[in-house]
C-alpha atoms as a PDB file:
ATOM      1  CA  UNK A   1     -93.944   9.157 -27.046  1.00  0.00           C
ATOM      2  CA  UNK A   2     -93.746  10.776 -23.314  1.00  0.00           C
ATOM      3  CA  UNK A   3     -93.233   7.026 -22.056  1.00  0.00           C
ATOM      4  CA  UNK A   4     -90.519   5.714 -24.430  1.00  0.00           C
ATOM      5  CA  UNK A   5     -88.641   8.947 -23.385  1.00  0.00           C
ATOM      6  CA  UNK A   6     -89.372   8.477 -20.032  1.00  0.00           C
ATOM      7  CA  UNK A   7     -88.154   4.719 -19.893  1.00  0.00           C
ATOM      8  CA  UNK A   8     -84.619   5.726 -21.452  1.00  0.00           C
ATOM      9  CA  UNK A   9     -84.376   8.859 -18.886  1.00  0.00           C
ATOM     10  CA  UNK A  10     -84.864   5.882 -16.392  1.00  0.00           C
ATOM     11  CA  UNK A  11     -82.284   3.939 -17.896  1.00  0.00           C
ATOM     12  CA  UNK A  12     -79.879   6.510 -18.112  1.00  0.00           C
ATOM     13  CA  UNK A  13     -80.557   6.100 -14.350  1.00  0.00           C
ATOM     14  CA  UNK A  14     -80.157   2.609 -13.644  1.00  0.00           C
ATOM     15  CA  UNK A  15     -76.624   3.003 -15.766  1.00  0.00           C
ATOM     16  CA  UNK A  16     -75.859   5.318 -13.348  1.00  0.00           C
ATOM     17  CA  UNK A  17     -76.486   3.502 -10.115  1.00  0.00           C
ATOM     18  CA  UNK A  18     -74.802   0.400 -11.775  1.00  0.00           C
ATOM     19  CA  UNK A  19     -71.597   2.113 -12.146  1.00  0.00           C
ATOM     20  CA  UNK A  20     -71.521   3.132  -8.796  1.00  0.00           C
ATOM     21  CA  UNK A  21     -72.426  -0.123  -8.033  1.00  0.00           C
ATOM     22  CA  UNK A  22     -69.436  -1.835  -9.708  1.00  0.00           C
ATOM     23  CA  UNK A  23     -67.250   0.936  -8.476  1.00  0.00           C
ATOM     24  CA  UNK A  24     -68.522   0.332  -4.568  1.00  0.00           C
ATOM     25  CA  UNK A  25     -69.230   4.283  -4.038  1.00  0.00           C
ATOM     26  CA  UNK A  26     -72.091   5.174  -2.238  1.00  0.00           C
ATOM     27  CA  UNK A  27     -75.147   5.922  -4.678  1.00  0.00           C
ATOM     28  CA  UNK A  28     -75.669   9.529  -3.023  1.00  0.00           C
ATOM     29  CA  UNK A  29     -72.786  11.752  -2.412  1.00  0.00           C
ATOM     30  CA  UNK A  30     -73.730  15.518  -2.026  1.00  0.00           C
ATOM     31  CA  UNK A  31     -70.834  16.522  -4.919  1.00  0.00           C
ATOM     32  CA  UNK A  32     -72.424  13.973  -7.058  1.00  0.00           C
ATOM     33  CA  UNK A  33     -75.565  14.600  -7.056  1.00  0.00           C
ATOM     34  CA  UNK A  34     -75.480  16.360 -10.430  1.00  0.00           C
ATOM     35  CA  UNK A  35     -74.836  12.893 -12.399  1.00  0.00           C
ATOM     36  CA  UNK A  36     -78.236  11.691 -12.116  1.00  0.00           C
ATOM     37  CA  UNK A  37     -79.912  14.361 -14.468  1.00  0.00           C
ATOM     38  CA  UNK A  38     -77.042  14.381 -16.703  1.00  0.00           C
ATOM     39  CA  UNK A  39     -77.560  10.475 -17.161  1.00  0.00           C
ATOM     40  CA  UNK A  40     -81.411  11.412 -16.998  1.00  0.00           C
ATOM     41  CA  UNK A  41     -80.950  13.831 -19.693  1.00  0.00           C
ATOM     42  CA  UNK A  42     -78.669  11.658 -22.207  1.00  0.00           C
ATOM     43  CA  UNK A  43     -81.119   8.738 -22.043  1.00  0.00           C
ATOM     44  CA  UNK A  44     -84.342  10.697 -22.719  1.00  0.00           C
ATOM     45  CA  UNK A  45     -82.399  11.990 -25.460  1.00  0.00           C
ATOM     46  CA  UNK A  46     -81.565   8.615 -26.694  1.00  0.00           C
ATOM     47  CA  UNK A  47     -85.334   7.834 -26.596  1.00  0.00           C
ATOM     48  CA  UNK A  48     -86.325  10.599 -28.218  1.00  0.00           C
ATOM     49  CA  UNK A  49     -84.105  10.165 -30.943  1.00  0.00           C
ATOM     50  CA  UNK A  50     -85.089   6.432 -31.292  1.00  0.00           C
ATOM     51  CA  UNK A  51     -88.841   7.321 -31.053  1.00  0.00           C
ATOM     52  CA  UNK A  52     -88.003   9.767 -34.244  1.00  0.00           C
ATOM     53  CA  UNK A  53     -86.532   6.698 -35.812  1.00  0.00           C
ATOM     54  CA  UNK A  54     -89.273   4.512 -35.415  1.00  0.00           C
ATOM     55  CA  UNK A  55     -91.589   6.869 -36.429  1.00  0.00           C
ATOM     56  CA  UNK A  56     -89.596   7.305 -39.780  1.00  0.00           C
ATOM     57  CA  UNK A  57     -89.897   3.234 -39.954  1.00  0.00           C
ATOM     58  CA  UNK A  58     -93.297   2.851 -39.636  1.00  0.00           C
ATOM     59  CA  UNK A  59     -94.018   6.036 -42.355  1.00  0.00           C
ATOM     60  CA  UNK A  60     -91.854   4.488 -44.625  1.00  0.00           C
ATOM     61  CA  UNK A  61     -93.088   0.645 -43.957  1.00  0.00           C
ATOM     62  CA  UNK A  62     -96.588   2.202 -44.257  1.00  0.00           C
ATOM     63  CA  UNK A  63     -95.716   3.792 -48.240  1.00  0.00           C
ATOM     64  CA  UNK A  64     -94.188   0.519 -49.109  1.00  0.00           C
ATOM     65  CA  UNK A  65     -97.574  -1.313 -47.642  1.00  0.00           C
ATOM     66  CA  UNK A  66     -99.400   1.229 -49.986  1.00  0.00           C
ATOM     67  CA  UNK A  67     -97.400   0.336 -52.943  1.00  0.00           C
ATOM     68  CA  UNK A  68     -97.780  -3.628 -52.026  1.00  0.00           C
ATOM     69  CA  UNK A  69    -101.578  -3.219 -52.411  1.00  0.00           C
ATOM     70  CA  UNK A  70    -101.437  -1.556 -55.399  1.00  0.00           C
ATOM     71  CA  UNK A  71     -99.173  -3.626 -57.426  1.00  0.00           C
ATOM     72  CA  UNK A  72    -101.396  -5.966 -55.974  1.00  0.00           C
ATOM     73  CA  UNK A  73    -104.357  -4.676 -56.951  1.00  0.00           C
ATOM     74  CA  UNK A  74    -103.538  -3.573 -60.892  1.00  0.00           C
ATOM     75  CA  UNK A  75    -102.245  -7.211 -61.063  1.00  0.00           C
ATOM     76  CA  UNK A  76    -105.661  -8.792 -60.100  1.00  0.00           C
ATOM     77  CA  UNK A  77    -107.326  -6.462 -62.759  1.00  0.00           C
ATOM     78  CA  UNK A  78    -105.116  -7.454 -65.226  1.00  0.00           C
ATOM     79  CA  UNK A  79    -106.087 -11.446 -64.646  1.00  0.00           C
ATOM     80  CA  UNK A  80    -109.499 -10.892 -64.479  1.00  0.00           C
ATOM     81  CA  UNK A  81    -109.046  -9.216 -67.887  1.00  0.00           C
ATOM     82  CA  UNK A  82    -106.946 -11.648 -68.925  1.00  0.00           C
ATOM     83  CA  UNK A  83    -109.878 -14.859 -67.744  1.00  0.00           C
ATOM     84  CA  UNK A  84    -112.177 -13.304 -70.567  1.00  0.00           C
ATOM     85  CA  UNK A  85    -110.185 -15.172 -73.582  1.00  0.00           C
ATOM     86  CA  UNK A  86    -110.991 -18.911 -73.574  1.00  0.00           C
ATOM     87  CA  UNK A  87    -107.236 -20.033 -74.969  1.00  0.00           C
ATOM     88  CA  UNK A  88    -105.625 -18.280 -71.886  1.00  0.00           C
ATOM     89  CA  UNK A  89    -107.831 -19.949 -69.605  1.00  0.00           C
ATOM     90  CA  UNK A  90    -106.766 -23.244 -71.060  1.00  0.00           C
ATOM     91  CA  UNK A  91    -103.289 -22.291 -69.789  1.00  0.00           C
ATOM     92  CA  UNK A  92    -103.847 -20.927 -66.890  1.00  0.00           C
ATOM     93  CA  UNK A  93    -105.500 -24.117 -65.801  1.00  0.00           C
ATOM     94  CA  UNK A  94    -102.896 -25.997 -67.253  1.00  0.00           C
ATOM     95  CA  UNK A  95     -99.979 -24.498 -65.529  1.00  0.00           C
ATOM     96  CA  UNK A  96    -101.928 -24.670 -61.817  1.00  0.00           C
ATOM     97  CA  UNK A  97    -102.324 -28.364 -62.556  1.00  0.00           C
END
């Protein structure tokens, strides 16, 4: 988590020192020194808030996962319940052919 926050505080940086690039300032003016944690603070802020996101993702991609195997699962029981009656194998083997 401390990393992905860390990376957009960085980048929050690097946006900083490319607009003074484009604008042709110099990158450290004692008035302006100020900038840098603000853009620090609004891209470790980002990352946060996109680390909550993906964390949210991943819960809800796990659940869905869960109810994959399960379906799964109860669907497979039913077959092999299903296999026991000789006239529905007949047509199970019939359709797969």
């Amino acid at each position: 988590m401390v990393h992905k926050i860390l990376f957009w505080a960085g980048f929050g940086i690097a946006t900083r020192f490319v607009q003074l690039g484009i604008e042709m300032r110099p990158f450290f003016q004692r008035g302006a020194l100020w900038v840098y944690p603000l853009f620090a603070g609004i891209g470790g802020s980002f990352g946060y808030w996109m680390k909550g996101v993906e964390d949210r993702q991943v819960k809800m991609l796990q659940q869905r996962k869960e109810i994959i195997i399960e379906k799964r699962r109860r669907r497979a029981e039913r077959e092999a319940a299903e296999v026991g009656t000789p006239s529905e194998t007949a047509g199970v083997l019939a359709s797969t052919s």
